[in-house]
PDB file of N, CA and C in Angstrom:
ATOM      1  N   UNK A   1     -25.749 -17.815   2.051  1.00  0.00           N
ATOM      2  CA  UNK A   1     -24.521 -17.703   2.828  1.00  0.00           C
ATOM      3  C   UNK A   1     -23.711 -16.544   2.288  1.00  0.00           C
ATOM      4  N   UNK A   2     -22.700 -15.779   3.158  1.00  0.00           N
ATOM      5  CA  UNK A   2     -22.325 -14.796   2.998  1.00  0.00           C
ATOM      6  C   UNK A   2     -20.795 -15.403   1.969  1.00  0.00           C
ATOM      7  N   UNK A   3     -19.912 -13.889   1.488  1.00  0.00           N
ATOM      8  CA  UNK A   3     -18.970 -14.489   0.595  1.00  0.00           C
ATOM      9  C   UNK A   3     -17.995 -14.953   1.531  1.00  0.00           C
ATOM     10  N   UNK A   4     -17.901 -14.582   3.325  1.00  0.00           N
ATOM     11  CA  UNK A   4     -16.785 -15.523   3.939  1.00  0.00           C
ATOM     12  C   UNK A   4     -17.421 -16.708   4.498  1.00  0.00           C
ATOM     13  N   UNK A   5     -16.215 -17.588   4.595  1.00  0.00           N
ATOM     14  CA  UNK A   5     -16.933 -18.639   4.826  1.00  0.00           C
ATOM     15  C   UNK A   5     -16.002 -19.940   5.038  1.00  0.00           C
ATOM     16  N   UNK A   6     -16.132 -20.978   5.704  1.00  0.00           N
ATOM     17  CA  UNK A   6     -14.890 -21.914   6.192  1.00  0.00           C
ATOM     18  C   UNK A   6     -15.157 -22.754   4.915  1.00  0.00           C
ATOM     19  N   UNK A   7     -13.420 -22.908   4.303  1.00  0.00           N
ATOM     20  CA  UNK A   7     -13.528 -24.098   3.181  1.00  0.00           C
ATOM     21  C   UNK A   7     -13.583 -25.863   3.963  1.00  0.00           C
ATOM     22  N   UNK A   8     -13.793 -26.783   3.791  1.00  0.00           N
ATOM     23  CA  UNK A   8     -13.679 -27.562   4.178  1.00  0.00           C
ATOM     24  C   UNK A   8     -13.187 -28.986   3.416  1.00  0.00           C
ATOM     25  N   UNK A   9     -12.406 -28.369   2.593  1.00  0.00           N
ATOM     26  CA  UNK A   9     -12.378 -29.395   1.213  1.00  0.00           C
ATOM     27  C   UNK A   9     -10.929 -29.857   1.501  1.00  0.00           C
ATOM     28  N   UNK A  10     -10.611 -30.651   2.090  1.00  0.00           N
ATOM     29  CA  UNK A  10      -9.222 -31.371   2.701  1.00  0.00           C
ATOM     30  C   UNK A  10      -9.408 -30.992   4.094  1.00  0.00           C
ATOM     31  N   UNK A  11     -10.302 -30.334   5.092  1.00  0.00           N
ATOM     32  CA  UNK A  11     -10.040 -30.345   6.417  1.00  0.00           C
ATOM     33  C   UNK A  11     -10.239 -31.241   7.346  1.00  0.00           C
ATOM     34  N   UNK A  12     -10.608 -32.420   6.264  1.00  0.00           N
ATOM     35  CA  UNK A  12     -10.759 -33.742   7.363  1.00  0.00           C
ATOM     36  C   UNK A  12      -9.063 -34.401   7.509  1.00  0.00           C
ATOM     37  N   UNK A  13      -8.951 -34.295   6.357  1.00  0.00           N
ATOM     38  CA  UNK A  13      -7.365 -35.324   5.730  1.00  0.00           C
ATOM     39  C   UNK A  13      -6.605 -34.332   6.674  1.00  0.00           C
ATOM     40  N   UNK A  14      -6.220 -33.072   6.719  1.00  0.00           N
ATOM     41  CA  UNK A  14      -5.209 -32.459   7.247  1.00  0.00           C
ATOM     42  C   UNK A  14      -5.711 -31.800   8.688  1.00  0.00           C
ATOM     43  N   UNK A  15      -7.088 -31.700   9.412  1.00  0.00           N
ATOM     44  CA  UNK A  15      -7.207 -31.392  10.309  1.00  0.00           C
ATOM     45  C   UNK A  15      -7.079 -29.666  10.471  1.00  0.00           C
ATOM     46  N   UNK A  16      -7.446 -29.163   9.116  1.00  0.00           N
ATOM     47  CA  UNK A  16      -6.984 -27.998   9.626  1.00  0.00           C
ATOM     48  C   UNK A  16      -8.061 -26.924   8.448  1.00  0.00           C
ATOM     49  N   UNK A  17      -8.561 -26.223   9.167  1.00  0.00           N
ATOM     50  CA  UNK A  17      -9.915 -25.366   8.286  1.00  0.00           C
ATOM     51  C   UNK A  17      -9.158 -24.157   8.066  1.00  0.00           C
ATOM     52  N   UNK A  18      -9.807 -23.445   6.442  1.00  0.00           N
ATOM     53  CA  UNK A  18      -8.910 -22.381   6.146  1.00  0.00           C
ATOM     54  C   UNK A  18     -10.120 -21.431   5.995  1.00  0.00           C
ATOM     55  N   UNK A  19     -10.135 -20.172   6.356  1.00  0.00           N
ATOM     56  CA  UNK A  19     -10.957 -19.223   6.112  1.00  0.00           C
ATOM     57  C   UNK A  19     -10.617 -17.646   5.201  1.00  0.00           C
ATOM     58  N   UNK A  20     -12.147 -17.643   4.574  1.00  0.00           N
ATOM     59  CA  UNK A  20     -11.481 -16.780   3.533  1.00  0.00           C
ATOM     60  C   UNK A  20     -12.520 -15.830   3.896  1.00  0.00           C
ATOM     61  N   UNK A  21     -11.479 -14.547   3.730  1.00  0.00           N
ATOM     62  CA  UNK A  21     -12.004 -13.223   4.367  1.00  0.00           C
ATOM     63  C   UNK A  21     -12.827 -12.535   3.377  1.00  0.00           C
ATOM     64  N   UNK A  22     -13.801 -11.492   3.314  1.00  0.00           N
ATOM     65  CA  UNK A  22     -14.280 -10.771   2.445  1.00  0.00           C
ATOM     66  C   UNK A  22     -13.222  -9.235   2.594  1.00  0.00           C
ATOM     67  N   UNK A  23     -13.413  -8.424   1.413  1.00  0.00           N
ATOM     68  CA  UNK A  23     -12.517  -7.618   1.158  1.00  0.00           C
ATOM     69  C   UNK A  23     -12.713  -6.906   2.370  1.00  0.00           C
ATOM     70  N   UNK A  24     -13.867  -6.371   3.242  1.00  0.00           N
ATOM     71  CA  UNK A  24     -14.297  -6.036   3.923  1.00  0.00           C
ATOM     72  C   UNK A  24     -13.403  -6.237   5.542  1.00  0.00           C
ATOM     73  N   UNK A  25     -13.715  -7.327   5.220  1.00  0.00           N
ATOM     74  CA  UNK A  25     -12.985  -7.970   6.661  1.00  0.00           C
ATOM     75  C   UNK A  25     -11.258  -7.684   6.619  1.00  0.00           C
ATOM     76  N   UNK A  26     -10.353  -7.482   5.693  1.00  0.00           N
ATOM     77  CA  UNK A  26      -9.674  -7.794   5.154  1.00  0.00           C
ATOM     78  C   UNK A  26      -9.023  -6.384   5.360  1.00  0.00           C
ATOM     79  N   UNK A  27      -9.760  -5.720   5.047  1.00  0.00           N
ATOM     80  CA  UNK A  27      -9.430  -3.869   5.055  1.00  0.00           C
ATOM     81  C   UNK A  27      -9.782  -3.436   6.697  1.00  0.00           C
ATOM     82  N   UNK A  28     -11.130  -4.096   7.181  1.00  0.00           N
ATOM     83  CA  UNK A  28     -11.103  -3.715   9.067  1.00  0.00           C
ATOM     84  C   UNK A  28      -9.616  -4.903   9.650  1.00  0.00           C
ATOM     85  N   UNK A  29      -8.708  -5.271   8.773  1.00  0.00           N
ATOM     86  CA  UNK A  29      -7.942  -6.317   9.572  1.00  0.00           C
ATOM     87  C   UNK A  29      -6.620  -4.716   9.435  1.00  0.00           C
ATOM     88  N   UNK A  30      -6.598  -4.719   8.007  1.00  0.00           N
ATOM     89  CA  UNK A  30      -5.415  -4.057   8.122  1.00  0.00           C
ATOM     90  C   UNK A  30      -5.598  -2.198   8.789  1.00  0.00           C
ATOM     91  N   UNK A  31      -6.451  -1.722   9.552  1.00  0.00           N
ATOM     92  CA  UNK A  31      -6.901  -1.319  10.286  1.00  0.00           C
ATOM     93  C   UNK A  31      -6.183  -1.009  11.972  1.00  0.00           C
ATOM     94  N   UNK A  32      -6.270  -2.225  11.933  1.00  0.00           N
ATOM     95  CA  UNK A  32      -5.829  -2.718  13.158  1.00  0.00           C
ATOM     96  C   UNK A  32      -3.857  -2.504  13.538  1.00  0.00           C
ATOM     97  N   UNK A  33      -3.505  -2.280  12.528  1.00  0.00           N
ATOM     98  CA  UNK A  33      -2.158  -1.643  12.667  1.00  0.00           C
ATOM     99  C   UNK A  33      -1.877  -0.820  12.872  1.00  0.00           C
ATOM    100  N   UNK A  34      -0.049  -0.587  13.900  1.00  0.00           N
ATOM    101  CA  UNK A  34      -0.170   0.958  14.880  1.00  0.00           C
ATOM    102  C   UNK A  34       0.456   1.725  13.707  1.00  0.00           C
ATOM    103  N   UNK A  35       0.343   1.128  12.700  1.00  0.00           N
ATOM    104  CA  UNK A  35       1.041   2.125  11.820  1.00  0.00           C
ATOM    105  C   UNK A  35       0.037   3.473  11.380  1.00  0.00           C
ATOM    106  N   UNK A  36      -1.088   3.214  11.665  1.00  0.00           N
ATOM    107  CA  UNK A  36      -2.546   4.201  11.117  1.00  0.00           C
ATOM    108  C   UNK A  36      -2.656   5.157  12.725  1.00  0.00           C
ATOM    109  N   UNK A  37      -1.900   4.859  13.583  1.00  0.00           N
ATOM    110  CA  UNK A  37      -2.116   5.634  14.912  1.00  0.00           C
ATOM    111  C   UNK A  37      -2.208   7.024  14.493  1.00  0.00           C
ATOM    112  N   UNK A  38      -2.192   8.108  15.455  1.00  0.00           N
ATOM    113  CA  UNK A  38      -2.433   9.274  15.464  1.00  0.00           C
ATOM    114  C   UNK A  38      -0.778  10.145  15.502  1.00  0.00           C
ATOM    115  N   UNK A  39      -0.861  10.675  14.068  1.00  0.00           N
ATOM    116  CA  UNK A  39       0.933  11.341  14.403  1.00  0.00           C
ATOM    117  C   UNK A  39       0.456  12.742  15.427  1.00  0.00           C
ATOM    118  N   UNK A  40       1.231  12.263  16.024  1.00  0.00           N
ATOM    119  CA  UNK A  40       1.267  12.943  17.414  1.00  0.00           C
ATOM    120  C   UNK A  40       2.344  14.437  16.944  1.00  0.00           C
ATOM    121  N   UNK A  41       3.115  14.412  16.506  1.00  0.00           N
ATOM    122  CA  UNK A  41       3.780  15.527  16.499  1.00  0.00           C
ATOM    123  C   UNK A  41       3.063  16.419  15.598  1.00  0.00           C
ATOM    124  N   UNK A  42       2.207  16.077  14.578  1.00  0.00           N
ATOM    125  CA  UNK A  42       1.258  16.880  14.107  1.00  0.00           C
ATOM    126  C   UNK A  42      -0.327  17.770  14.934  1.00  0.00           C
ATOM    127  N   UNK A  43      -0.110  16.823  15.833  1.00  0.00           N
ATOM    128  CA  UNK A  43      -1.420  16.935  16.951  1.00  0.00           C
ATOM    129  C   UNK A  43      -0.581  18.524  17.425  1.00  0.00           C
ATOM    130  N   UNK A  44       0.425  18.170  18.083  1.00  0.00           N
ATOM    131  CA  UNK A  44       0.963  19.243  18.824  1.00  0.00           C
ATOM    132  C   UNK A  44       0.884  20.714  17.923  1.00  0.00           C
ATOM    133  N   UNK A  45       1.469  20.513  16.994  1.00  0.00           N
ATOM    134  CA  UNK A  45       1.734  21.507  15.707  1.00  0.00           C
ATOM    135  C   UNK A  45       0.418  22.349  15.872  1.00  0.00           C
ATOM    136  N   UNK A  46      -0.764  21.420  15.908  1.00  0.00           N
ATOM    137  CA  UNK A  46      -2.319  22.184  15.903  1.00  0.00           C
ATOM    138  C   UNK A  46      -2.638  22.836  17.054  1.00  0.00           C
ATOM    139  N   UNK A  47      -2.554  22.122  17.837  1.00  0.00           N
ATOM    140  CA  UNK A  47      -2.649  22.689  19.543  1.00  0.00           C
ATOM    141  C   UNK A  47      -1.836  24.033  19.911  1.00  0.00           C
ATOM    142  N   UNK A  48      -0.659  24.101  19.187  1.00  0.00           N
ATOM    143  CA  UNK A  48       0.402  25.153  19.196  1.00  0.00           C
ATOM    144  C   UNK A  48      -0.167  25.909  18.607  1.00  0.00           C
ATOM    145  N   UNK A  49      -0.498  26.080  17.265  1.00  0.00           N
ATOM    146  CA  UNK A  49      -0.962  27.421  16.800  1.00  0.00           C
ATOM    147  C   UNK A  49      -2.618  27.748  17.347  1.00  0.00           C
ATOM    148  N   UNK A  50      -3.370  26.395  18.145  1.00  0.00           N
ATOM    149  CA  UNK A  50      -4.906  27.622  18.149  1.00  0.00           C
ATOM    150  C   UNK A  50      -4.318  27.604  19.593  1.00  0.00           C
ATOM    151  N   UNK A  51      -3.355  27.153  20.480  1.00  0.00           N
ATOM    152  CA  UNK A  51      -3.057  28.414  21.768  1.00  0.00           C
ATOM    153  C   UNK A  51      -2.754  29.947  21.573  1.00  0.00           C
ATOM    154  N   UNK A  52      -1.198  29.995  20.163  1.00  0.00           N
ATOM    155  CA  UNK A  52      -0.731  31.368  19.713  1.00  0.00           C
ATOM    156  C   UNK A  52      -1.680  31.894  18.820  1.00  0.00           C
ATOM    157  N   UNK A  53      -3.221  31.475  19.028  1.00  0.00           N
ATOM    158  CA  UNK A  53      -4.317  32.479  18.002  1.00  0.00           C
ATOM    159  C   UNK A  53      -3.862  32.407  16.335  1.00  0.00           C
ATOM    160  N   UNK A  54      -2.849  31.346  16.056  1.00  0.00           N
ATOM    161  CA  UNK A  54      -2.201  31.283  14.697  1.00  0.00           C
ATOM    162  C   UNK A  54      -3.229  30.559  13.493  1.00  0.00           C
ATOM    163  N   UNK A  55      -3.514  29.892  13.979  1.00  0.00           N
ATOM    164  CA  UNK A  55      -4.537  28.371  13.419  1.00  0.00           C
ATOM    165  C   UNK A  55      -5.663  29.216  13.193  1.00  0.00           C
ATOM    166  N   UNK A  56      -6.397  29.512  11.867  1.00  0.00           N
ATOM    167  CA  UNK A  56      -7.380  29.932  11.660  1.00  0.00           C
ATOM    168  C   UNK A  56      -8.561  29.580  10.878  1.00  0.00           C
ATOM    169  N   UNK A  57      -9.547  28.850  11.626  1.00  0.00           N
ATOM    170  CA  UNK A  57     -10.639  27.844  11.446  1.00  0.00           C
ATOM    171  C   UNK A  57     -11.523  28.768  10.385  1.00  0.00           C
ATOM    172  N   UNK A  58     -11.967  27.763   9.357  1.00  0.00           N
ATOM    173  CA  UNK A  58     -12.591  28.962   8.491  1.00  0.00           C
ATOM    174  C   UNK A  58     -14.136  27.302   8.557  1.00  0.00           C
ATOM    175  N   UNK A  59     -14.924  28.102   9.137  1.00  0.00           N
ATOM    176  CA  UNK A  59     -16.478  27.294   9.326  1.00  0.00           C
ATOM    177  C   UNK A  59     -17.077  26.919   7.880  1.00  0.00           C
ATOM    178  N   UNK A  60     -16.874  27.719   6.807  1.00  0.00           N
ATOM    179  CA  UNK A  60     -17.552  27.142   5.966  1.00  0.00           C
ATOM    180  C   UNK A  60     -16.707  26.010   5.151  1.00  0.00           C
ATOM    181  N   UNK A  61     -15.129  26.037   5.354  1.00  0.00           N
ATOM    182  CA  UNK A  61     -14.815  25.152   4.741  1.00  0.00           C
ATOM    183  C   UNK A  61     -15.055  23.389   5.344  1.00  0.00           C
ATOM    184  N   UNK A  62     -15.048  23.871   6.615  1.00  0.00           N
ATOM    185  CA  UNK A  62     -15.532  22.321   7.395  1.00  0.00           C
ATOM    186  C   UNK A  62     -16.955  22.401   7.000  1.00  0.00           C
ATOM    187  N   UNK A  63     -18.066  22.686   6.491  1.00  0.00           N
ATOM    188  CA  UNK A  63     -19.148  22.494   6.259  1.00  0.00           C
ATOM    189  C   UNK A  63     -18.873  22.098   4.564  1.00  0.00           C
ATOM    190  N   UNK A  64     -18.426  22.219   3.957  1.00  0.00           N
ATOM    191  CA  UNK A  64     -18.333  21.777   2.826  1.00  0.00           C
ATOM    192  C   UNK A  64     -17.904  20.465   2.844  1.00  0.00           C
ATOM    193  N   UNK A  65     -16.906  19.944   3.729  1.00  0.00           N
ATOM    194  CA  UNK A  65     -16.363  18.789   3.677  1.00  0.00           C
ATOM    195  C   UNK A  65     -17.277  17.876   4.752  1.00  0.00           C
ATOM    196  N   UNK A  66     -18.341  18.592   5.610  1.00  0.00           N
ATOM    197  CA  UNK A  66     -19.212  17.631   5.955  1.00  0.00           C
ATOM    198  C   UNK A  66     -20.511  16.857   4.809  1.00  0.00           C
ATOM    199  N   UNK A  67     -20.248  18.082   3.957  1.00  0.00           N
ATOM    200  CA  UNK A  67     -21.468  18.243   3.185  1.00  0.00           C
ATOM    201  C   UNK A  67     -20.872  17.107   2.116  1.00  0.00           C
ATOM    202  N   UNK A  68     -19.387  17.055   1.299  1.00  0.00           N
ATOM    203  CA  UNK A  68     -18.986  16.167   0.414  1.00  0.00           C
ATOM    204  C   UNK A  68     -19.103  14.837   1.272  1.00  0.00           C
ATOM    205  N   UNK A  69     -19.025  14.338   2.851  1.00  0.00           N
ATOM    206  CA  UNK A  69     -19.025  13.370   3.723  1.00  0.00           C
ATOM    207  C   UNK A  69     -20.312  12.768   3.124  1.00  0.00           C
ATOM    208  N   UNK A  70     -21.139  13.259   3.427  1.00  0.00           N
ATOM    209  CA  UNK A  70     -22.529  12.582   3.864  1.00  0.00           C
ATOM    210  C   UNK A  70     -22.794  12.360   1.888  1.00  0.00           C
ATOM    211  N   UNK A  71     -22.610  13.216   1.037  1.00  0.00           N
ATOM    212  CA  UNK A  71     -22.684  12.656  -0.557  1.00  0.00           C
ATOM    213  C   UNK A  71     -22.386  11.336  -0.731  1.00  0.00           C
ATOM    214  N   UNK A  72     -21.046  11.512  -0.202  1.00  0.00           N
ATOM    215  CA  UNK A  72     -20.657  10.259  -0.419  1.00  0.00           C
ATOM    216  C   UNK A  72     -21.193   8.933   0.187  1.00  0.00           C
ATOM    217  N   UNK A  73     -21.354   9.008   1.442  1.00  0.00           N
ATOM    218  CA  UNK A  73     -22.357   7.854   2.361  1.00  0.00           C
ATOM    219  C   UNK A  73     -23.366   7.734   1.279  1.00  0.00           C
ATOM    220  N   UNK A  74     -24.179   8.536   0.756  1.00  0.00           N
ATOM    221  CA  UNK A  74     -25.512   8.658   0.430  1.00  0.00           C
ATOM    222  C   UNK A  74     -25.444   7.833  -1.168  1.00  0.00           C
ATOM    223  N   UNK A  75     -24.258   7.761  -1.771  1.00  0.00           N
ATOM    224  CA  UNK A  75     -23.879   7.291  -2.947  1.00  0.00           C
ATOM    225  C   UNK A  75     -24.873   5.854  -3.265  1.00  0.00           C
TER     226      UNK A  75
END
């Protein structure tokens, strides 16, 4: 059996089952808050400078940080 799992040790007497989350579950819960949404006024900020040609994408540095991505998965 996995580490979540329904306790059942008083859920007859009180009618009421308590469940315990894995850290896992626990971290996709707090997830779920609009507080992690997308700051939008930063979105714009980006959009603004690669319209005015300002924003200047440098390819190898996004390949480095794909490259530290997948290290890490691979851990």
């Amino acid at each position: 059996m996995s580490s979540a799992g329904v306790s059942s040790t008083g859920a007859a007497a009180s009618g009421r089952a308590s469940v315990d989350l894995s850290a896992a579950a626990r971290h996709l819960s707090s997830l779920e808050s609009t507080d992690n949404d997308v700051n939008v006024a930063r979105v714009q900020e980006i959009r603004d400078a690669l319209a005015s040609g300002q924003l200047k994408i440098d390819p190898s540095r996004i390949a480095d940080g794909l490259l530290a991505s997948v290290r890490d998965l691979l851990k």
